[in-house]
N, C-alpha and C. Protein backbone atom coordinates (compact mmCIF):
# COMPACT_ATOMS: atom_id res chain seq x y z
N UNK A 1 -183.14 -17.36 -86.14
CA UNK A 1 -182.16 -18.41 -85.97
C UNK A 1 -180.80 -17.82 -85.63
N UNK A 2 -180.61 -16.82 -86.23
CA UNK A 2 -179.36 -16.15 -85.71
C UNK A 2 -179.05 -15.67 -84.69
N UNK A 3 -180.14 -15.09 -83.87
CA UNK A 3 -180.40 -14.74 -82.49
C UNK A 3 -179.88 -15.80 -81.51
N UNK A 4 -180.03 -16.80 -82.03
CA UNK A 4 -179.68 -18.23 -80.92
C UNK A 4 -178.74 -18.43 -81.13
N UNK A 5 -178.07 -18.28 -82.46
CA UNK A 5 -176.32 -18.76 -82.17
C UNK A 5 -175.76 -17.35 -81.77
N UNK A 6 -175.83 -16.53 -81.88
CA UNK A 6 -175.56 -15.38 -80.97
C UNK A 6 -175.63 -15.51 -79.72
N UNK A 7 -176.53 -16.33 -78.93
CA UNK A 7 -177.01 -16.17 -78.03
C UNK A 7 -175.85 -17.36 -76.99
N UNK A 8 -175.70 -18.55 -78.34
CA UNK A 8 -174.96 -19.44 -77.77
C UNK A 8 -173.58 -18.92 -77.72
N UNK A 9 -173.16 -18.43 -78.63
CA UNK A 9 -171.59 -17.62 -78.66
C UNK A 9 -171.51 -17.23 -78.18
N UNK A 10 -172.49 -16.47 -76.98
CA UNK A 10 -172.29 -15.26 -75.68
C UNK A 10 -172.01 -16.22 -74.51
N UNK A 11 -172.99 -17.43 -74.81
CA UNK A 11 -172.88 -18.25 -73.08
C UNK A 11 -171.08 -18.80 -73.33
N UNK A 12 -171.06 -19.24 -75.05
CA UNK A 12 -169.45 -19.86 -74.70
C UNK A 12 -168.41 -19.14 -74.45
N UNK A 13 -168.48 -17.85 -74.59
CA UNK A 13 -167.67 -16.49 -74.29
C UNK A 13 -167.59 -16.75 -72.83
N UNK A 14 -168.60 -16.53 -72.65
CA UNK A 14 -169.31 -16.41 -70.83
C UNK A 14 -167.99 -17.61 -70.10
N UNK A 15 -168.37 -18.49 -70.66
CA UNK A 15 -167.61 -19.84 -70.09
C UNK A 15 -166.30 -19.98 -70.43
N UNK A 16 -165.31 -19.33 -71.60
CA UNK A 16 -164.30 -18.95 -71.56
C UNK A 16 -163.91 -18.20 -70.55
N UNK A 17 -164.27 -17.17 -70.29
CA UNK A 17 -164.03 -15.84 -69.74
C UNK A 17 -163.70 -16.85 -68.10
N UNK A 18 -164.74 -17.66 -67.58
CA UNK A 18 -164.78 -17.96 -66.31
C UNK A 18 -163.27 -19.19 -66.05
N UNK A 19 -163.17 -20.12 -67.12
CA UNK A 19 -162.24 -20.87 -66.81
C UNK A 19 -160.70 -20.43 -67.58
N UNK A 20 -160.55 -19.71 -67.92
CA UNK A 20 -159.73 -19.35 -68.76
C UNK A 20 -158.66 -18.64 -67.55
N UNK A 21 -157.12 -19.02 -68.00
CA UNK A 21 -156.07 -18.41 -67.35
C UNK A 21 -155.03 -17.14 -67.21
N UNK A 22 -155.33 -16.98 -68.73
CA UNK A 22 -154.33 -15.89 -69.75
C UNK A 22 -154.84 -14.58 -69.30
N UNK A 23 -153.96 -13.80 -68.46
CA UNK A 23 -153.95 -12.79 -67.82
C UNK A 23 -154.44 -11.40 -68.70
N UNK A 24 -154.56 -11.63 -69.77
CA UNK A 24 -155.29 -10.09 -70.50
C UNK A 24 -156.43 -10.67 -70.31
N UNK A 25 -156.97 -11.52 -69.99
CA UNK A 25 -158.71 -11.33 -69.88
C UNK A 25 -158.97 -11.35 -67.96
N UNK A 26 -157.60 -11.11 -67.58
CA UNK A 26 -157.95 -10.65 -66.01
C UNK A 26 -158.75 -9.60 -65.64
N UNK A 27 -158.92 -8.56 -66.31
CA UNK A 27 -159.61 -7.28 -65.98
C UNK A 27 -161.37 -7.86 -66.54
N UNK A 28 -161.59 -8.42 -67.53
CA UNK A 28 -162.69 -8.51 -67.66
C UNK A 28 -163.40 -10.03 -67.59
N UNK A 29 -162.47 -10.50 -66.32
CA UNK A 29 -162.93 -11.67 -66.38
C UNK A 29 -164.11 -12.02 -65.10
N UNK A 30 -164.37 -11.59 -64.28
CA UNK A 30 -165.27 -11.00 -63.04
C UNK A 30 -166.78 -10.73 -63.73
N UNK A 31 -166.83 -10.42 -65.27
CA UNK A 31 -167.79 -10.01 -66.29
C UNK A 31 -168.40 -11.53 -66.75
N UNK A 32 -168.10 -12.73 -66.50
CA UNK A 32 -168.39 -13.63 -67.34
C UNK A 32 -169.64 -13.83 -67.07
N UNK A 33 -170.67 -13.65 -66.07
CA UNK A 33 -171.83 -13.77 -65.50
C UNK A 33 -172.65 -12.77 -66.28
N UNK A 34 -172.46 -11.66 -66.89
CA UNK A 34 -173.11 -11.08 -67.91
C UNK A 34 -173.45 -11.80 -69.11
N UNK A 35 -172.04 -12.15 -69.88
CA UNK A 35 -172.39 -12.53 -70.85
C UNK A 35 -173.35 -13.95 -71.00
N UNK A 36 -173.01 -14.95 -69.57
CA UNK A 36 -174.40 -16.30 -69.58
C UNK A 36 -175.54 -15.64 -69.81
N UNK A 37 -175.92 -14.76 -68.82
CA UNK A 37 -177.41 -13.98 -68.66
C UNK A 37 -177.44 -13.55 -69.73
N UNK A 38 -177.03 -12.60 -70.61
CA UNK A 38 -177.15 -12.36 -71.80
C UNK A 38 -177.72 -13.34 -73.18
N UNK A 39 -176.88 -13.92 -72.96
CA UNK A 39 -176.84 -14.78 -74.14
C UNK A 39 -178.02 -16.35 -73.50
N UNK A 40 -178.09 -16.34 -72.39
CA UNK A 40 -179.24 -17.16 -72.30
C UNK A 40 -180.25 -16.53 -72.66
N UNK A 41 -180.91 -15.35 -71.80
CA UNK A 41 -181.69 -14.69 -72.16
C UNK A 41 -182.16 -14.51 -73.76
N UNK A 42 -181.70 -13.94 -74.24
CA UNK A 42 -181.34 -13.40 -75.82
C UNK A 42 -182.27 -15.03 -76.50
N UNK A 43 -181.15 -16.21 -76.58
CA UNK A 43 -181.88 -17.84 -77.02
C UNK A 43 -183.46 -17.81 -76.48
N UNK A 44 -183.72 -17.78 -74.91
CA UNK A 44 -184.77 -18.29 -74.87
C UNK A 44 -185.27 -17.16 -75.35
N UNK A 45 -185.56 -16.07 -75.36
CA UNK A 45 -186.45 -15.22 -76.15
C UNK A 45 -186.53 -15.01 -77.47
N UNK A 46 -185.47 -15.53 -78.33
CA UNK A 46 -185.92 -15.60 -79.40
C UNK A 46 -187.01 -17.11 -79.70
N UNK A 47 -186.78 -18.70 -78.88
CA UNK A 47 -187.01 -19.37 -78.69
C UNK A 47 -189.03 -19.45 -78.64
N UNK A 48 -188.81 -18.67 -77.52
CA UNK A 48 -189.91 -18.14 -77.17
C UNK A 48 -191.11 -17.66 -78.77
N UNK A 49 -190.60 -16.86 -79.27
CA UNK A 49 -191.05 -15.51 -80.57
C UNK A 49 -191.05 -16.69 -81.52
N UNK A 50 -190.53 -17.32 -81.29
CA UNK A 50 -190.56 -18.62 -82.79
C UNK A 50 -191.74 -19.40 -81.87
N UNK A 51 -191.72 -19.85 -81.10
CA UNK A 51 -192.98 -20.45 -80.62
C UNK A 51 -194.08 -19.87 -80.73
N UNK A 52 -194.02 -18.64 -80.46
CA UNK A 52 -195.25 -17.89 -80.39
C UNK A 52 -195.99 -17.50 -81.80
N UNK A 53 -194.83 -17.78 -82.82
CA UNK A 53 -195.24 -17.17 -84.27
C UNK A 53 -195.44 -18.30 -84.97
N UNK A 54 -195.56 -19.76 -84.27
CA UNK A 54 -195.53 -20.92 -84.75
C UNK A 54 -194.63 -21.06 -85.85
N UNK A 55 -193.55 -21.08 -85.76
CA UNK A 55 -192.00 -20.98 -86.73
C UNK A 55 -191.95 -22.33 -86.15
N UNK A 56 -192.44 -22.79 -85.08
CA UNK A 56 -191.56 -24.39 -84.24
C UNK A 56 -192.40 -25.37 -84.01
């Protein structure tokens, strides 16, 4: 279960990072496409492992 809110805190990072204005996250803001993939990834596979272990 923790895996997924991890997973969601990465996509809302992700989505900060992309609309966000405040110039110290200028250098790593070109990065926000990692952290979606990441953190989607990360949910459905834990998603996945709970399905598979019948947890769901």
């Amino acid at each position: 279960m923790f895996q997924i809110f991890l997973g969601a805190l990465l996509i809302v990072f992700g989505i900060f990072l992309k609309v966000t204005k405040d110039p110290g996250f200028a250098r790593t803001k070109k990065f926000y496409w990692v952290f979606l993939v990441i953190g989607a990834f990360s949910a459905i596979a834990k998603i996945i492992l709970m399905y598979q272990l019948k947890e769901i």
